[in-house]
Every structure is written in structure tokens, then in C-alpha cells.
Protein backbone atom coordinates (compact mmCIF):
# COMPACT_ATOMS: atom_id res chain seq x y z
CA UNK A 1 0.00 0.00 0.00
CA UNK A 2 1.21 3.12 -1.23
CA UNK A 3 0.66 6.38 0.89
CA UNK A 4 1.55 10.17 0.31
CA UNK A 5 1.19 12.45 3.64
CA UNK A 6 1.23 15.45 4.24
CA UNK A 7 0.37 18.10 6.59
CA UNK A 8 0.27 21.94 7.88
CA UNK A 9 -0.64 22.85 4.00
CA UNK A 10 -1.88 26.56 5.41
CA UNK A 11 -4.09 27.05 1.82
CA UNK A 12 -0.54 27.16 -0.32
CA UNK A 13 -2.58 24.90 -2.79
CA UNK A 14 0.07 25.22 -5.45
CA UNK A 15 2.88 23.46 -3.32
CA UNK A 16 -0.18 20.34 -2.48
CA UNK A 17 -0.86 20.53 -6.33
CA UNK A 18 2.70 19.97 -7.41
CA UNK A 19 3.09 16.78 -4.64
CA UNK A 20 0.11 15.32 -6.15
CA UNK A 21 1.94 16.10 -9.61
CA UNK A 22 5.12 13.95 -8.23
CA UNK A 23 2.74 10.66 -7.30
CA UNK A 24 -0.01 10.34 -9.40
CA UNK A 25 -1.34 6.50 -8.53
CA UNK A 26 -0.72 6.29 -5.04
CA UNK A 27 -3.11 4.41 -3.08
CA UNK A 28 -4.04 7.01 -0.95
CA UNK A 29 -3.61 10.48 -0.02
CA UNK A 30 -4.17 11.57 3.51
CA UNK A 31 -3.61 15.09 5.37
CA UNK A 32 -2.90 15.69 9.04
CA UNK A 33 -4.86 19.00 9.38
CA UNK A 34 -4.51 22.44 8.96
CA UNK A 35 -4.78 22.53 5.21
CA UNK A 36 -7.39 25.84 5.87
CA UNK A 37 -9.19 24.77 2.46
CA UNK A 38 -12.25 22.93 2.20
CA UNK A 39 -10.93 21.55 -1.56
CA UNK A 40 -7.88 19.36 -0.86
CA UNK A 41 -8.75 16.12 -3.42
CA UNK A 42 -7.56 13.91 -3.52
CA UNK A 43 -6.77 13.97 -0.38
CA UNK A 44 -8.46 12.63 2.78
CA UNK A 45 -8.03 14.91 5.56
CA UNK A 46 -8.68 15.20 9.10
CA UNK A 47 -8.98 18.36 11.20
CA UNK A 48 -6.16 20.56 12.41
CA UNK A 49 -6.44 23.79 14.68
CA UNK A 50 -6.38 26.09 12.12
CA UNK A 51 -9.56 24.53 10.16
CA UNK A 52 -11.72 26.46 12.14
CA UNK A 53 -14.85 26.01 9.62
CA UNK A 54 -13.79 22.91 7.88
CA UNK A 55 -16.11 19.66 8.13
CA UNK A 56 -13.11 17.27 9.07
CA UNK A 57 -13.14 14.57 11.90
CA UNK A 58 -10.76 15.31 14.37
CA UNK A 59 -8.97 12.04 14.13
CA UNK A 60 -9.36 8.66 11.97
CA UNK A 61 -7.66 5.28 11.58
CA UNK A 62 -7.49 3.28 8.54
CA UNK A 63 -6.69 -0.52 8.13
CA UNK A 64 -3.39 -1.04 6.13
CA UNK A 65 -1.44 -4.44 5.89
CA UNK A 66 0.88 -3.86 8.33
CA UNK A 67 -2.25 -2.64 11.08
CA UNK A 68 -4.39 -0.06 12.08
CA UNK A 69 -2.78 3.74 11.09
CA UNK A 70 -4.33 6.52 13.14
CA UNK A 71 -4.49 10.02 12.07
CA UNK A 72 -4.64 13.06 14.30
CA UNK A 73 -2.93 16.83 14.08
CA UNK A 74 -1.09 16.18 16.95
CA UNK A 75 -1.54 18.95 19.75
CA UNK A 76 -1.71 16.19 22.46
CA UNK A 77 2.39 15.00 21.34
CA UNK A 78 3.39 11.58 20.37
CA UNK A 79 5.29 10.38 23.66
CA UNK A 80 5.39 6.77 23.71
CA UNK A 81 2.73 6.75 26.49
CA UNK A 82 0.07 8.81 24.48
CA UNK A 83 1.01 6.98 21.22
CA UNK A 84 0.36 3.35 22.85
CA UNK A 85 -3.25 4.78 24.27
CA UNK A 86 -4.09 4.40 20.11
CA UNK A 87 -3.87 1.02 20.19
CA UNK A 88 -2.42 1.60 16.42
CA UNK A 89 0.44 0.12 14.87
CA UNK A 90 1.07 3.11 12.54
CA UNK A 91 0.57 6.46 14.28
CA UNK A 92 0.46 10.35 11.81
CA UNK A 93 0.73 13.49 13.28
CA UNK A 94 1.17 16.75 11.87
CA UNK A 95 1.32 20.43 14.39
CA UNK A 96 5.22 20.96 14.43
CA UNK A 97 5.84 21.91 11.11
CA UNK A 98 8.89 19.53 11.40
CA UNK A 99 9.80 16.38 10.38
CA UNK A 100 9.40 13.39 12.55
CA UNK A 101 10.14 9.89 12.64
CA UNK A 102 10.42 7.36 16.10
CA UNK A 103 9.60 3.57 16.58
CA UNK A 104 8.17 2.83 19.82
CA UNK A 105 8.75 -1.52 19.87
CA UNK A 106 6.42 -2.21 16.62
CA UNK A 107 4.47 0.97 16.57
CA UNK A 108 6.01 3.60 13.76
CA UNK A 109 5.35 7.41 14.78
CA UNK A 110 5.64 9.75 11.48
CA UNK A 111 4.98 13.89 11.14
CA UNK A 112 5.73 14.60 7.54
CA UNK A 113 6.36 17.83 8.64
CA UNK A 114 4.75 21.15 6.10
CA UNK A 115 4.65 21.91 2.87
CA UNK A 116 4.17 25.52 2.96
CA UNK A 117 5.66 26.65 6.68
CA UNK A 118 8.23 24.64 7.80
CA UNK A 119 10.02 24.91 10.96
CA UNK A 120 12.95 22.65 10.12
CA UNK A 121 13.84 24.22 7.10
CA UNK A 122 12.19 21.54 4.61
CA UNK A 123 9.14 21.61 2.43
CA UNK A 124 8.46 18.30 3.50
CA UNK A 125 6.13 15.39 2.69
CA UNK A 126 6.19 11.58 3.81
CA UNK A 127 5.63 8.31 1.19
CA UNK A 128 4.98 4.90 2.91
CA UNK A 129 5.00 1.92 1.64
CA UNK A 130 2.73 -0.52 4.19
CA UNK A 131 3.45 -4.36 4.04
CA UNK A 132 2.00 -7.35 6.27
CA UNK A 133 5.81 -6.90 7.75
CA UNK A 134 7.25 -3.06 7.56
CA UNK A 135 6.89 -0.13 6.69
CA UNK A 136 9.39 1.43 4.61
CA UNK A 137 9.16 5.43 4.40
CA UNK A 138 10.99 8.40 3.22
CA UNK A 139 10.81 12.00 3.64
CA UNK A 140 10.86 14.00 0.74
CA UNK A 141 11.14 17.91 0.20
CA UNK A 142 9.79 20.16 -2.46
């Protein structure tokens, strides 16, 4: 299963237009909040603190082949504690604006950090690619 993420988008739909651009057949597309437009296809999002009047659910998980992924912004952190609470093997959060990758026993923690604001210094996206066994991932930057 082939995923693109991506997060903190703050309406700068001509950076989330070129991503798509990059990855045209990927099995799906999902956003970690704060994209602060209502039009985002093809991606799925949920919703971050700056999508004040945006219909998104505040969190979701989705079965991949590897386990349950959940999906939330991320102003509650991704300590080891909260992260186990999900009972996910596969846990996406966005918030920092910076790029973010830990492994907590069998349970892989990911922010993609931001396409349009980063805090790190990248315009930054995530790819996964789920299996029964691993995840493989990369960041990439715009």
C-alpha cells in the first residue's frame, strides 16, 4: 500500500498541487490538518487547529497491511505513552511543522512535517509503503 502524507498545508494549494503532480497512482492520499481549504482532493483529511470552519473529523484510523494507522494533528504529542493509548500500529501526526520519525517496539510514529511553513527548514512530505511486515518510508522535500 502506497501512501503520500502530508500536513500543515496553510491554503498554499500550489505546493499540495505539485506533490500530487510527483505521485499520481498512489493508493491514498491523507492530510494531518490544517490545510485551511475545504478543496484538498484527492486527499483525505482530518482536522487541524487552524480549520476552524472545515467539516473534518478530528482524528481517523485506517486498516493497512501492516495494522491499524491513526491520524490526528497532533496537539496532544506523540510520547510513547500517548502513542500506545491508540492502540495503532502506525501512528500520523502533523502540528510541528517539522519532520518526525520514532519507533516505539512495533508501533512507527511519522509527522511529515509542512509543505508551505516549515520549521525545520524543509518543504516536507512523507511516502509509505505498508506491508504485512514493515513499513518502509521516506521523507521527501519540495
Amino acid at each position: 500500500m502506497k501512501v503520500l502524507v502530508i500536513s500543515d498545508v496553510h491554503n498554499d494549494l500550489e505546493k499540495l498541487r505539485r506533490v500530487v503532480s510527483l505521485y499520481p497512482k498512489m493508493d491514498l492520499y491523507l492530510c494531518l490538518g490544517d490545510s485551511e481549504s475545504g478543496d484538498i482532493s484527492p486527499f483525505t483529511s482530518i482536522r487541524g487547529n487552524c480549520d476552524y470552519f472545515l467539516d473534518y473529523p478530528l482524528t481517523k484510523d485506517i486498516v493497512t497491511p501492516y495494522g491499524t494507522m491513526h491520524l490526528e494533528h497532533g496537539i496532544l504529542g506523540n510520547s510513547e505513552a500517548y502513542v500506545k493509548t491508540k492502540k495503532c500500529k502506525i501512528f500520523l501526526s502533523g502540528h510541528t511543522h517539522r519532520r518526525y520519525f520514532k519507533k516505539y517496539d512495533d508501533i512507527y510514529v511519522f509527522n511529515p512535517g509542512s509543505l508551505s511553513k516549515p520549521r525545520d527548514g524543509y518543504y516536507s512530505y512523507l511516502i509509505l509503503d505498508i506491508t504485512e511486515n514493515e513499513v518502509k518510508f521516506e521523507f521527501k522535500s519540495l
